[in-house]
Each structure stands twice: as structure tokens, then as C-alpha cells.
N, C-alpha and C. Protein backbone atom coordinates (compact mmCIF):
# COMPACT_ATOMS: atom_id res chain seq x y z
N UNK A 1 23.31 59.15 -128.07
CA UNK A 1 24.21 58.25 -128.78
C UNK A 1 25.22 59.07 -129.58
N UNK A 2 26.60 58.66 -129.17
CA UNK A 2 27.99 59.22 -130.15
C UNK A 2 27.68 58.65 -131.51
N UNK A 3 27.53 59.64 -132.45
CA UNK A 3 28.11 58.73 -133.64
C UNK A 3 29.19 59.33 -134.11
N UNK A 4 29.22 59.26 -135.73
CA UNK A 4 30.57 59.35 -136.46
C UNK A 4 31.06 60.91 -136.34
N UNK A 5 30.23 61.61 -136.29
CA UNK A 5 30.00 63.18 -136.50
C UNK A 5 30.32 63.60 -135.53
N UNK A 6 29.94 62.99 -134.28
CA UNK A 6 30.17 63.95 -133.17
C UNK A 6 31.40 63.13 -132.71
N UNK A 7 32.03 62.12 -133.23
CA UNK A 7 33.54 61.84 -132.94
C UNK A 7 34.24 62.87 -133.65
N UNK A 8 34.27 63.45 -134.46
CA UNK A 8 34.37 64.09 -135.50
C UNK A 8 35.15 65.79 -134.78
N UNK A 9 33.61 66.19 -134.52
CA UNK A 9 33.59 67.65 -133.53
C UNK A 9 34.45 67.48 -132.26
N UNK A 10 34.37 65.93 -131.70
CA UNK A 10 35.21 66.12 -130.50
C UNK A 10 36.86 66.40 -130.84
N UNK A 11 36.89 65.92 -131.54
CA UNK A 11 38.50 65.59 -132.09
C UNK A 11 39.18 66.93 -131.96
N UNK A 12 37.92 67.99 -133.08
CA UNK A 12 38.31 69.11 -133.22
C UNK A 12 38.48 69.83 -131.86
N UNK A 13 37.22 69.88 -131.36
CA UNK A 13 37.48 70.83 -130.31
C UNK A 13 38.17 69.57 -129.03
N UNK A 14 39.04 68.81 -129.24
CA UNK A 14 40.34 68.07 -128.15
C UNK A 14 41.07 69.15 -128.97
N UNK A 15 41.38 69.64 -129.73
CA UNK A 15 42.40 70.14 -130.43
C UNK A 15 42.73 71.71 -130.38
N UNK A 16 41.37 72.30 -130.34
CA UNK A 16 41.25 73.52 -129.95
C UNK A 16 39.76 74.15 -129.85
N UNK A 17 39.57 74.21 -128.41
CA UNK A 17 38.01 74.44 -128.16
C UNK A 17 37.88 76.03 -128.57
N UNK A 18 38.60 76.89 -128.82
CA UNK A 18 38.47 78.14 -128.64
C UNK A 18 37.64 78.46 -130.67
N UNK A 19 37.20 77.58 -131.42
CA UNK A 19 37.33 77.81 -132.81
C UNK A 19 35.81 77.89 -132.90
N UNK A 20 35.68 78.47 -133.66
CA UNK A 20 33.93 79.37 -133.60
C UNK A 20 33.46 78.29 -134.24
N UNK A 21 31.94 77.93 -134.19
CA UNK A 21 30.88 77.20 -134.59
C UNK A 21 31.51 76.73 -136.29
N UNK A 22 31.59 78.08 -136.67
CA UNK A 22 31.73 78.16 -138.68
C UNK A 22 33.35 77.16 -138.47
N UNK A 23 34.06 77.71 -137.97
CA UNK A 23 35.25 76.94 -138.14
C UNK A 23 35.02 75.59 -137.75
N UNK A 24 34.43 75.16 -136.91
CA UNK A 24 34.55 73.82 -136.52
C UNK A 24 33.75 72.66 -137.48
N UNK A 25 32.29 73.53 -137.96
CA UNK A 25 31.80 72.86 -139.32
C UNK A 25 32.39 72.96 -140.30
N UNK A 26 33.18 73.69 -140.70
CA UNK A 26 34.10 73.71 -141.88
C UNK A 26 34.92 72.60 -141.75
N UNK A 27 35.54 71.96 -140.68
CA UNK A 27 36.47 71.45 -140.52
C UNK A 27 35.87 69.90 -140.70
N UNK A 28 34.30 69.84 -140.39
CA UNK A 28 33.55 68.26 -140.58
C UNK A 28 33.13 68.12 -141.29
N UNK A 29 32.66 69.02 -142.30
CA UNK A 29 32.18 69.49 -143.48
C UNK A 29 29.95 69.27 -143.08
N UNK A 30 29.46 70.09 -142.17
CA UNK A 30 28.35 70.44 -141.93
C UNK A 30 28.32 72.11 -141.71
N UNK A 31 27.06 72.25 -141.47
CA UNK A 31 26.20 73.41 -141.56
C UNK A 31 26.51 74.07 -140.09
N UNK A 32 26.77 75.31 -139.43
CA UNK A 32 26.74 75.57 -138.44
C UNK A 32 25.80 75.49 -137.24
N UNK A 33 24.36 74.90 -137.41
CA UNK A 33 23.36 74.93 -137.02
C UNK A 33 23.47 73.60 -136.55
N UNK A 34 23.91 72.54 -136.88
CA UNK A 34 23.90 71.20 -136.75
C UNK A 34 25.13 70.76 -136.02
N UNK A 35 25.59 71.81 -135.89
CA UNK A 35 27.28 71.91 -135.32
C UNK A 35 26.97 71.88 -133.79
N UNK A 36 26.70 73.35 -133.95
CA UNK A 36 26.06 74.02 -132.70
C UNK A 36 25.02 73.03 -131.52
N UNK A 37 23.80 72.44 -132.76
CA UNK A 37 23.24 72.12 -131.76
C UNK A 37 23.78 70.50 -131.47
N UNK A 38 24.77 69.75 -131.93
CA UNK A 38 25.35 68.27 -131.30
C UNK A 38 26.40 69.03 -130.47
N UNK A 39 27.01 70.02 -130.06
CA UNK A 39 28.14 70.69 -129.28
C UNK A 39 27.06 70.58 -128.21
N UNK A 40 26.00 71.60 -128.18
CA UNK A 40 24.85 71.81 -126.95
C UNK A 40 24.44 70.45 -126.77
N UNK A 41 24.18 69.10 -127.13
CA UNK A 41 23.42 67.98 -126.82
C UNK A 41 24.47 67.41 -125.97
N UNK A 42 25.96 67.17 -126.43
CA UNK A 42 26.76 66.40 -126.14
C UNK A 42 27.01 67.32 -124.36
N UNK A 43 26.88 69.01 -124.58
CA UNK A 43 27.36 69.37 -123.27
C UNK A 43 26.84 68.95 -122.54
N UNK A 44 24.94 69.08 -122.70
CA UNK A 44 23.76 68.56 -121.65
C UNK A 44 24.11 67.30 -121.29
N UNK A 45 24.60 66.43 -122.25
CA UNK A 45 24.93 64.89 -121.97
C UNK A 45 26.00 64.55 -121.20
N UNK A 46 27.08 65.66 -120.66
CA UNK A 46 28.01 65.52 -120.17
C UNK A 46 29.21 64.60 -120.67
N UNK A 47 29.29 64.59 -122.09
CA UNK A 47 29.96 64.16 -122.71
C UNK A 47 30.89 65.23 -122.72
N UNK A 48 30.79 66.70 -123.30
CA UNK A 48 31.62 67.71 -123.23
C UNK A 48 31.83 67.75 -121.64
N UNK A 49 32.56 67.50 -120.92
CA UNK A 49 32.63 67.98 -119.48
C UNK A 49 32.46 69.40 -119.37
N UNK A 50 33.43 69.84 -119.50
CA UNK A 50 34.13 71.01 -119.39
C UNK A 50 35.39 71.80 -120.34
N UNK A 51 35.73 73.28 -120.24
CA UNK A 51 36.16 74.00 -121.38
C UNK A 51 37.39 74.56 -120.13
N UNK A 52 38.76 74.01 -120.67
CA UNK A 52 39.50 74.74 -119.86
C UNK A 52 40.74 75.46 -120.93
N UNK A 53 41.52 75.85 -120.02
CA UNK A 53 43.07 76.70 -120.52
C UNK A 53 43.98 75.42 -119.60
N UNK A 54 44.76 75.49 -120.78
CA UNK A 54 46.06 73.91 -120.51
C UNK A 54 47.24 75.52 -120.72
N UNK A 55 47.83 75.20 -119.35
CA UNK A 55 49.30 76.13 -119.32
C UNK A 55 50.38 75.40 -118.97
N UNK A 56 51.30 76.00 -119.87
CA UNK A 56 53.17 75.59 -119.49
C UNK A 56 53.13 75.92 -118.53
N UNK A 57 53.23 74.64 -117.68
CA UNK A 57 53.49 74.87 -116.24
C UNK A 57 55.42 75.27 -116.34
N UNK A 58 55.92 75.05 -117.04
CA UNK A 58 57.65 75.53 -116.90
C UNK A 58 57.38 76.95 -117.16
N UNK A 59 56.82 77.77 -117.76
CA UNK A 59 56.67 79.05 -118.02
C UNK A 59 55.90 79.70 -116.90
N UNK A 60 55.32 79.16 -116.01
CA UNK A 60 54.76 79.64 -114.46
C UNK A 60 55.63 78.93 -113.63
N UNK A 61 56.86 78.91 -113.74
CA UNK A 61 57.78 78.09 -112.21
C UNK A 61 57.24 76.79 -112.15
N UNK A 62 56.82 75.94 -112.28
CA UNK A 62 56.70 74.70 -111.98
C UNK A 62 57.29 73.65 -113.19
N UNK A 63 58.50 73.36 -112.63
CA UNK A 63 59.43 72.71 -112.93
C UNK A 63 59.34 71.31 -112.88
N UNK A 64 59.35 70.85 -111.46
CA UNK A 64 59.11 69.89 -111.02
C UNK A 64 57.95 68.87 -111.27
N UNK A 65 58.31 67.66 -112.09
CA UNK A 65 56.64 66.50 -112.15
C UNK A 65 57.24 65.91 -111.60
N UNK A 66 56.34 64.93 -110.19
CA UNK A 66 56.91 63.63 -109.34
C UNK A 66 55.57 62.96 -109.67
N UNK A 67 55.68 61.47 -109.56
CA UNK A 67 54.91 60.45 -109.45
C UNK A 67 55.42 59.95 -107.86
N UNK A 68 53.99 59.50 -107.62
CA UNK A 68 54.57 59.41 -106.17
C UNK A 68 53.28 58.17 -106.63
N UNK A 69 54.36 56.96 -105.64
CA UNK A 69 52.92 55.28 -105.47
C UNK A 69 52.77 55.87 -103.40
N UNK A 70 51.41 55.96 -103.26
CA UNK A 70 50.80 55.76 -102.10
C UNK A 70 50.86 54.41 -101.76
N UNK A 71 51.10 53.75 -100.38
CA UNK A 71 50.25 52.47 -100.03
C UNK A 71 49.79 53.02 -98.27
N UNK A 72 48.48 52.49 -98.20
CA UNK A 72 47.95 52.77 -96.91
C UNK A 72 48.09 51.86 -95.68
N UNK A 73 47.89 52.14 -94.48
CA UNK A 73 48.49 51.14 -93.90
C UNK A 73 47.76 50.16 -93.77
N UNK A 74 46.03 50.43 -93.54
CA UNK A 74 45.34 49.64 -93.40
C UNK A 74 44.45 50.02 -94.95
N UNK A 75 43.79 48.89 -95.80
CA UNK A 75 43.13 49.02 -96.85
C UNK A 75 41.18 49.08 -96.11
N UNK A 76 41.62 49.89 -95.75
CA UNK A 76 39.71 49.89 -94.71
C UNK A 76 38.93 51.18 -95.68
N UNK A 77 37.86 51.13 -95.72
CA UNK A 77 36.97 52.43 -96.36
C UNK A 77 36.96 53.31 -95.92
N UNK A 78 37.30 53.55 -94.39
CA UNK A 78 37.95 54.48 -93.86
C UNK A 78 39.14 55.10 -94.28
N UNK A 79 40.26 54.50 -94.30
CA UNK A 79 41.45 54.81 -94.86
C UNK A 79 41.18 55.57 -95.96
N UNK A 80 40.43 54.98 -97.01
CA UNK A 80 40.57 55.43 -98.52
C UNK A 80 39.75 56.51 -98.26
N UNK A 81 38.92 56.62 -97.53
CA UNK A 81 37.92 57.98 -97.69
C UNK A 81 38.86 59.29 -96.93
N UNK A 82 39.41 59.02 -95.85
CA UNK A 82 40.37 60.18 -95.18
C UNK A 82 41.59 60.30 -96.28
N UNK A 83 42.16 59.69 -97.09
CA UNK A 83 42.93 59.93 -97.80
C UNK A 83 43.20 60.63 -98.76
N UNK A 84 41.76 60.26 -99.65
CA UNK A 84 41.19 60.82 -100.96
C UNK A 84 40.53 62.12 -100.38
N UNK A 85 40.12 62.47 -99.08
CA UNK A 85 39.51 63.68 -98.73
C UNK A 85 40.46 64.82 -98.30
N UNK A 86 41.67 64.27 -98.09
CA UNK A 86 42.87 64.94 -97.48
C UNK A 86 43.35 65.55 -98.91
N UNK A 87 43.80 65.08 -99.73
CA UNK A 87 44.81 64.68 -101.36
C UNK A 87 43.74 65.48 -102.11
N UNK A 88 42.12 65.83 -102.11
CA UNK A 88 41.72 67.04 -102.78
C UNK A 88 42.14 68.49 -102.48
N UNK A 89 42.68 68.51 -100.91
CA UNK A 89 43.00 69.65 -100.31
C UNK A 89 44.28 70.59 -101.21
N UNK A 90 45.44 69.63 -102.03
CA UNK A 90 46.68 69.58 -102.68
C UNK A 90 46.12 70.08 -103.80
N UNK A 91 46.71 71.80 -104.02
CA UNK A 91 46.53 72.03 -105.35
C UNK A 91 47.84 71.50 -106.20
N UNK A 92 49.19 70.80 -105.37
CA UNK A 92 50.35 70.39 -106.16
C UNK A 92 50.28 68.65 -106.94
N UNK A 93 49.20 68.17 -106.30
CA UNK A 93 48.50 67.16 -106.81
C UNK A 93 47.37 67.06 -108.18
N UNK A 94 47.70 67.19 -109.26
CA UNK A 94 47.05 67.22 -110.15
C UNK A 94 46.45 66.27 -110.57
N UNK A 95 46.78 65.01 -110.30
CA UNK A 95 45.51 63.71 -110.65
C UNK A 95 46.26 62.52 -109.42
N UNK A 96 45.07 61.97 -109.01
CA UNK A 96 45.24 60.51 -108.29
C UNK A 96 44.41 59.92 -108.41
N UNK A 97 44.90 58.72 -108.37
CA UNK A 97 44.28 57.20 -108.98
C UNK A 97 44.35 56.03 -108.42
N UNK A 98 42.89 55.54 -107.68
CA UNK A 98 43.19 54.19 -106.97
C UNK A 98 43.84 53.32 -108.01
N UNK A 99 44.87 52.09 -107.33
CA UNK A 99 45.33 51.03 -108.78
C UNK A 99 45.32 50.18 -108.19
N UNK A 100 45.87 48.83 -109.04
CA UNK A 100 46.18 47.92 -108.66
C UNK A 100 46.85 47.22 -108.67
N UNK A 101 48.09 46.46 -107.60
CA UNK A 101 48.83 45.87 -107.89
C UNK A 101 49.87 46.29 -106.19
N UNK A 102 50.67 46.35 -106.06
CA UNK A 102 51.59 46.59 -104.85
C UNK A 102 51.33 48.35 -104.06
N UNK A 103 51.01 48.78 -104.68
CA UNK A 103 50.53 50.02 -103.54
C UNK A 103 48.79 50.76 -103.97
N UNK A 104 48.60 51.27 -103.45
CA UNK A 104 46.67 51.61 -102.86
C UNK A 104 46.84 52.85 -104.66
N UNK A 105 47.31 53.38 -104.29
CA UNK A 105 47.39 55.59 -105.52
C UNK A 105 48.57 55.49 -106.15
N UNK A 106 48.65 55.96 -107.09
CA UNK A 106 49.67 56.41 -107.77
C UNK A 106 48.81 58.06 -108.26
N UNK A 107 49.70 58.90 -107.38
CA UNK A 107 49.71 60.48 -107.86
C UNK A 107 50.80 60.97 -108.67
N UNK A 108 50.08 62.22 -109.48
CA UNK A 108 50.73 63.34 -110.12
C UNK A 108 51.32 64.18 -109.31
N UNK A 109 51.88 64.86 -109.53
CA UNK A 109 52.17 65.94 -108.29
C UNK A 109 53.53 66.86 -109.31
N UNK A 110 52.52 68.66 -109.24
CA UNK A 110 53.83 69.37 -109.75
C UNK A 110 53.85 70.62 -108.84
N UNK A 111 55.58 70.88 -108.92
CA UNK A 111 55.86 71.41 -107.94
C UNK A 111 57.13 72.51 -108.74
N UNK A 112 57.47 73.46 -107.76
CA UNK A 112 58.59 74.53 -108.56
C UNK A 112 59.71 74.08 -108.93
N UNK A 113 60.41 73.02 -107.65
CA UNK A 113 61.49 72.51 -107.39
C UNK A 113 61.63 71.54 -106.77
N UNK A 114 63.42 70.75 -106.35
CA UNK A 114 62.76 69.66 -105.67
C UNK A 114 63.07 69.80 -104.20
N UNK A 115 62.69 71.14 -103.79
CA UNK A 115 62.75 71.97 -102.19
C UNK A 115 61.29 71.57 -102.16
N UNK A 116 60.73 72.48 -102.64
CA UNK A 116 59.18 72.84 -102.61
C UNK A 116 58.03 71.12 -102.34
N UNK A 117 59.07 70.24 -103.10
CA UNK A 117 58.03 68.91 -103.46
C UNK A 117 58.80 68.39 -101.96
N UNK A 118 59.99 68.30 -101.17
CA UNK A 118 60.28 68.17 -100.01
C UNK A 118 59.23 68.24 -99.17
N UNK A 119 59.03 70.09 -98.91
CA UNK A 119 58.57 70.40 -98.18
C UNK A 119 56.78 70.04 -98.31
N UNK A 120 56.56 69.98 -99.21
CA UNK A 120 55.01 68.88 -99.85
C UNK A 120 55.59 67.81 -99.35
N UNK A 121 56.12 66.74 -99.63
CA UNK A 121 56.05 65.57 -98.83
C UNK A 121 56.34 65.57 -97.37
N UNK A 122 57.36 66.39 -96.81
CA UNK A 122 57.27 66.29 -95.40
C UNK A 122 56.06 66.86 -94.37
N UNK A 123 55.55 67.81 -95.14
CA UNK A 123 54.61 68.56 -94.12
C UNK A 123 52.87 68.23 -94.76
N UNK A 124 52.74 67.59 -95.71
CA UNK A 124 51.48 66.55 -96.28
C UNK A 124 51.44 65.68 -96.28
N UNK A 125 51.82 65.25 -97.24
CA UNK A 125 51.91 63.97 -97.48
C UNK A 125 52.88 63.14 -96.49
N UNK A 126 53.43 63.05 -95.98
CA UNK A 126 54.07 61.97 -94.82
C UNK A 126 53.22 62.03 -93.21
N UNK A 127 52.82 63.13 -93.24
CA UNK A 127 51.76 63.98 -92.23
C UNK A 127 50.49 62.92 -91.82
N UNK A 128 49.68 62.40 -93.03
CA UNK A 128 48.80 61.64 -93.47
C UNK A 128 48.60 60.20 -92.16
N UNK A 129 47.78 60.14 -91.35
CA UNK A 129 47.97 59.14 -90.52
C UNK A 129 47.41 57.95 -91.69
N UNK A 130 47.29 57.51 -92.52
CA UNK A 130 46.43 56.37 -93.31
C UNK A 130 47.21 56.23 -94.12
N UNK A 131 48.43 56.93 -94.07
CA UNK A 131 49.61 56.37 -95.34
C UNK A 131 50.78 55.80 -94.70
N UNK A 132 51.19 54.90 -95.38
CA UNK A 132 52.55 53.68 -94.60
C UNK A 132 53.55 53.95 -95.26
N UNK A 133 53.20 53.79 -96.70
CA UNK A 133 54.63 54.08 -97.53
C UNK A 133 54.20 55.19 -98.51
N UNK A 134 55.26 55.81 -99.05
CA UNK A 134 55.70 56.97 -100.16
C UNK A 134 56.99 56.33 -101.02
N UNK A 135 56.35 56.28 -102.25
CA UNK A 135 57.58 56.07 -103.46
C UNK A 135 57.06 57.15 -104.21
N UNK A 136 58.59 58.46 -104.20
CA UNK A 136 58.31 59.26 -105.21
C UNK A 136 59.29 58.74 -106.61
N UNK A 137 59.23 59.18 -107.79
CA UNK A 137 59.87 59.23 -109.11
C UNK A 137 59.81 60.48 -109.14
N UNK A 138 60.95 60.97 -110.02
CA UNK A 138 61.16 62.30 -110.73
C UNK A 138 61.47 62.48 -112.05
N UNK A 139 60.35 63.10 -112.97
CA UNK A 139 60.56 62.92 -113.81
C UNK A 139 61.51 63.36 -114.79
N UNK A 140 62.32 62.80 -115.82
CA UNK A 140 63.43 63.53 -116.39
C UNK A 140 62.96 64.27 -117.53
N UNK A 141 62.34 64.15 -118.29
CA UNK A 141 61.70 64.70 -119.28
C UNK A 141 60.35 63.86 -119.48
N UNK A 142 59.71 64.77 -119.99
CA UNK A 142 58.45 64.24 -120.66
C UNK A 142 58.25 64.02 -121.90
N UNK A 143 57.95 62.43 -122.30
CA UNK A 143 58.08 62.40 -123.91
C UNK A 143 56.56 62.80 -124.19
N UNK A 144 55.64 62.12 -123.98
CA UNK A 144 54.16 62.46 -124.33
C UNK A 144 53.30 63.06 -123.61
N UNK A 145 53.06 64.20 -123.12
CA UNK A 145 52.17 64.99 -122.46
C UNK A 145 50.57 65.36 -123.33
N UNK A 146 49.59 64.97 -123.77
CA UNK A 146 48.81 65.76 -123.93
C UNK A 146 47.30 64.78 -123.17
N UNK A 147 46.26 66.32 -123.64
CA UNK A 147 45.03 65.98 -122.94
C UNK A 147 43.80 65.16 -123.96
N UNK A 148 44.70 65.14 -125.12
CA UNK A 148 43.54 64.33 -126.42
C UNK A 148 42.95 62.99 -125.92
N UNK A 149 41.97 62.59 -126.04
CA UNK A 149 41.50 61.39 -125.43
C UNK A 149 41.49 60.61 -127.10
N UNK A 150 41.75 58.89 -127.69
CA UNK A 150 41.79 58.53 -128.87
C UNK A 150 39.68 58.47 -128.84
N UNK A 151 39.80 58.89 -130.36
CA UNK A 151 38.03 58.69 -130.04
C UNK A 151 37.72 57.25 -130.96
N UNK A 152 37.16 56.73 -131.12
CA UNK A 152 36.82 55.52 -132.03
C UNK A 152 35.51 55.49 -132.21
């Protein structure tokens, strides 16, 4: 069970996982020992997923964010399973999401330029026998980018 405390620790480490045990109890106002061990409960619990590095993708060449809406041609379990098994293969695909409403996915997708996201849609993604239509967007700027989840 989440309670107040360990909304608390998550916040911190959404904010910056790299901050030692002492810093992060300092920051909730507990003991390092009690820190430590709801960090270890919550990991076992798979509440902490995972510990990554978030990079400026403009400072590594990748320029380019497209939203692209998938629709498939046929909505069969087939379809969705060759699709979603194909679209893990895309390291330029950074998140996709069945939805709902007029097309099957709406993907992320970042790329250097808008050559590179071309040549990604012509030689992948259009490639795809289970896809009918492609609507890409390009994004002009990004007002809100981050990975904080709101905790309550």
C-alpha cells in the first residue's frame, strides 16, 4: 500500500533519482533507514519500475518529433498483434498507444530530420501489410515535455 510518505519519495526521486538515501530523507523529513527500506519495497512492488538517463535528444541530432495516427486495415487480433510486433522493432518510435476514436495507434516517433522520418515512413512504416492509413503531424515546438507522473 502507497501512502503519504512514499508519495512523498516518489516525487523526489520523479525529480532526480540520482540523490543519495540522506538527501532524499532530508528532503521528507525521515531517517535514512526508513527511506531506504520503502525505496527497496516499492522497487520489489514494481511500483519503482525502473532508473533511467532522460537525454536532449536536440543535443544528439534528433531534431525531429512526429505524431503519426495509425489505422489498420482490418481491426482483427491478428492485425494488432503483427503490428505492435513489427513497431517494437523501431528504435525511432518511442511510445505507441492503442486509442480510441477514428484511427487503431497514435505513435511518437523521433527522428534527425524530416529526410530521415521520410525514409522511416517509406521503408517501415508504409511497408506494414496491416496498415491502411498514416497521418503524420510535425511538431513545432514543444510546450510541456516531462516524465513526472502527478502523484495524489
Amino acid at each position: 500500500m502507497i501512502d503519504k510518505t512514499d508519495l512523498k519519495i516518489l516525487h523526489v526521486l520523479q525529480e532526480n533519482a540520482q540523490l543519495t538515501f540522506k538527501e532524499i530523507a532530508r528532503r521528507v523529513n525521515l531517517s535514512v533507514t526508513p527511506v531506504h527500506e520503502r525505496i527497496k519495497r516499492m522497487e520489489n512492488d514494481g511500483v519503482i519500475d525502473k532508473y533511467v538517463t532522460l537525454i536532449n535528444r536536440k543535443k544528439i541530432g534528433n531534431y525531429l518529433l512526429v505524431y503519426c495516427n495509425i489505422t489498420l486495415n482490418k481491426q482483427t487480433k491478428n492485425n494488432f498483434s503483427a503490428f505492435e510486433e513489427s513497431i517494437l522493432k523501431y528504435p525511432e518510435v518511442v511510445e505507441c498507444s492503442i486509442v480510441s476514436g477514428g484511427f487503431d495507434y497514435i505513435l511518437k516517433i523521433i527522428t534527425r530530420d524530416i529526410e530521415s522520418y521520410n525514409e522511416f515512413y517509406q521503408q517501415k512504416l508504409s511497408t506494414m501489410k496491416s496498415v491502411a492509413h498514416i497521418h503524420s503531424f510535425f511538431a513545432i515546438s514543444e510546450v510541456k515535455s516531462t516524465t513526472i507522473f502527478p502523484l495524489y
